[in-house]
Protein backbone atom coordinates (compact mmCIF):
# COMPACT_ATOMS: atom_id res chain seq x y z
CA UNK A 1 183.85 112.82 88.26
CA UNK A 2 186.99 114.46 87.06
CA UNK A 3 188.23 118.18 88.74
CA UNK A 4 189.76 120.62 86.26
CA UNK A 5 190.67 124.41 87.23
CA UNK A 6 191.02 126.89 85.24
CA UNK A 7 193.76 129.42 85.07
CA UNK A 8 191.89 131.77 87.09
CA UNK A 9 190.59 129.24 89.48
CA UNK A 10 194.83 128.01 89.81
CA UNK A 11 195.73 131.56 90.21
CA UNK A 12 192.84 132.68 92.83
CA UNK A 13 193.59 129.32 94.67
CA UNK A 14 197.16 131.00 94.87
CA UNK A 15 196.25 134.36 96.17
CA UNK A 16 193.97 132.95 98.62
CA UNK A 17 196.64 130.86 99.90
CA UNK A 18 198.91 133.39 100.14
CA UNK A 19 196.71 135.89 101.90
CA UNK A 20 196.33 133.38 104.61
CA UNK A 21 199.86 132.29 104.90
CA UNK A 22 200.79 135.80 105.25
CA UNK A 23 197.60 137.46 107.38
CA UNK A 24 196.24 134.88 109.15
CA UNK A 25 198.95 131.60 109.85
CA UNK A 26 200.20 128.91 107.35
CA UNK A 27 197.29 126.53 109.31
CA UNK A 28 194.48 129.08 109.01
CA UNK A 29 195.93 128.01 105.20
CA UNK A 30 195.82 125.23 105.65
CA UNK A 31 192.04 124.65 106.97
CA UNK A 32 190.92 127.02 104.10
CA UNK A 33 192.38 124.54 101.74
CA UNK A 34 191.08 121.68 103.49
CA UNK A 35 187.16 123.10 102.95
CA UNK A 36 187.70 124.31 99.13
CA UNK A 37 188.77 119.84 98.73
CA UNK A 38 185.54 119.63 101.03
CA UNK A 39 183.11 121.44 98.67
CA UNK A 40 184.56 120.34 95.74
CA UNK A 41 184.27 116.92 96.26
CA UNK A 42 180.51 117.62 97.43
CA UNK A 43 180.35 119.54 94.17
CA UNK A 44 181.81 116.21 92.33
CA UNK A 45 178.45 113.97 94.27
CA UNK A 46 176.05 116.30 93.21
CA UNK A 47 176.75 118.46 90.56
CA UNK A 48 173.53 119.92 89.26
CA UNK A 49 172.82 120.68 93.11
CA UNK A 50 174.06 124.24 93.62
CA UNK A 51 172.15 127.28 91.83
CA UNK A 52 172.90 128.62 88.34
CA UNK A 53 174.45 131.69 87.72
CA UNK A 54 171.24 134.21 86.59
CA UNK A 55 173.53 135.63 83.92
CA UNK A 56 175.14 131.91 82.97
CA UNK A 57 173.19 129.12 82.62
CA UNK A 58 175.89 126.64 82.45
CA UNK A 59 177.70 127.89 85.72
CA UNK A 60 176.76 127.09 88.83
CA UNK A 61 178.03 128.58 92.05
CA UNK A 62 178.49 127.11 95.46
CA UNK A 63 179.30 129.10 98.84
CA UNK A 64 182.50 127.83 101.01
CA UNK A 65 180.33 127.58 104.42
CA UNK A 66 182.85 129.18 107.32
CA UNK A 67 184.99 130.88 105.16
CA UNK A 68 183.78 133.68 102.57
CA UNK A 69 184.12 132.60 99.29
CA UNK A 70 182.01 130.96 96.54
CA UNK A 71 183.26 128.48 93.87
CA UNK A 72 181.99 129.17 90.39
CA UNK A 73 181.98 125.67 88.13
CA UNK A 74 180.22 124.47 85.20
CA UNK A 75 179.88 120.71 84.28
CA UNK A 76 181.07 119.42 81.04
CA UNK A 77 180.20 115.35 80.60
CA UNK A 78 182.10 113.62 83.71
CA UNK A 79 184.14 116.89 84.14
CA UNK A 80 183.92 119.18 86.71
CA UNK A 81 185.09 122.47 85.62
CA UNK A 82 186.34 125.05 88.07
CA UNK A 83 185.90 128.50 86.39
CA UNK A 84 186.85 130.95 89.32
CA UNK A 85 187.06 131.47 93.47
CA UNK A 86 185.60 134.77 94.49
CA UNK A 87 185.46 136.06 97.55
CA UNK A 88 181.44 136.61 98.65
CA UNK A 89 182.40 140.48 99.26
CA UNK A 90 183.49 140.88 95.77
CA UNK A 91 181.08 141.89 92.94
CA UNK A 92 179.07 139.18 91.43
CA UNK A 93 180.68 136.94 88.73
CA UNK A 94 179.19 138.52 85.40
CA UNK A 95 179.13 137.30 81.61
CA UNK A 96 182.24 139.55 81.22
CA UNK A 97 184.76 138.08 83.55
CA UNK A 98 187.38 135.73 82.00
CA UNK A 99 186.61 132.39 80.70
CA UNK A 100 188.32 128.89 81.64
CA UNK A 101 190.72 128.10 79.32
């Protein structure tokens, strides 16, 4: 399957890395990254795996195991589309948060 990110997904993937660079150490980065290609590419073997979103039924959400953060994706044909990385502390992803574009 195919991997698209959204705007928001690009520019959370950006923060994230940031945050780590800058808080933590540019390998702490580094293994963060490392797990997000992890899960994805579990994501891409079994898409319909991971739970829907109650409030969207085409997104799905899967947790980053070690790290706190969920990946919020929808599938569209052999696409896997990567709406948004939230951290799990954050409030849930609701029907008003931004679209992929």
């Amino acid at each position: 399957m195919k991997v698209a990110f959204s705007r928001q997904a690009l520019s959370d993937l950006d923060e994230i890395a940031n945050y780590y660079s800058t808080h933590a150490s540019p390998a702490i980065a580094a293994a963060v990254e490392r797990r997000f290609r992890d899960v994805i590419d579990r994501v891409c073997h079994a898409p319909e795996a991971a739970p829907r979103v109650s409030q969207r039924s085409t997104v799905r959400v899967v947790t980053v195991l070690r790290y706190p953060f969920r990946i919020f994706y929808r599938v569209r044909g052999d696409t896997i589309d990567i709406l948004h990385i939230r951290h799990a502390s954050r409030m849930p992803f609701s029907p008003s948060d931004s679209d992929a574009s």
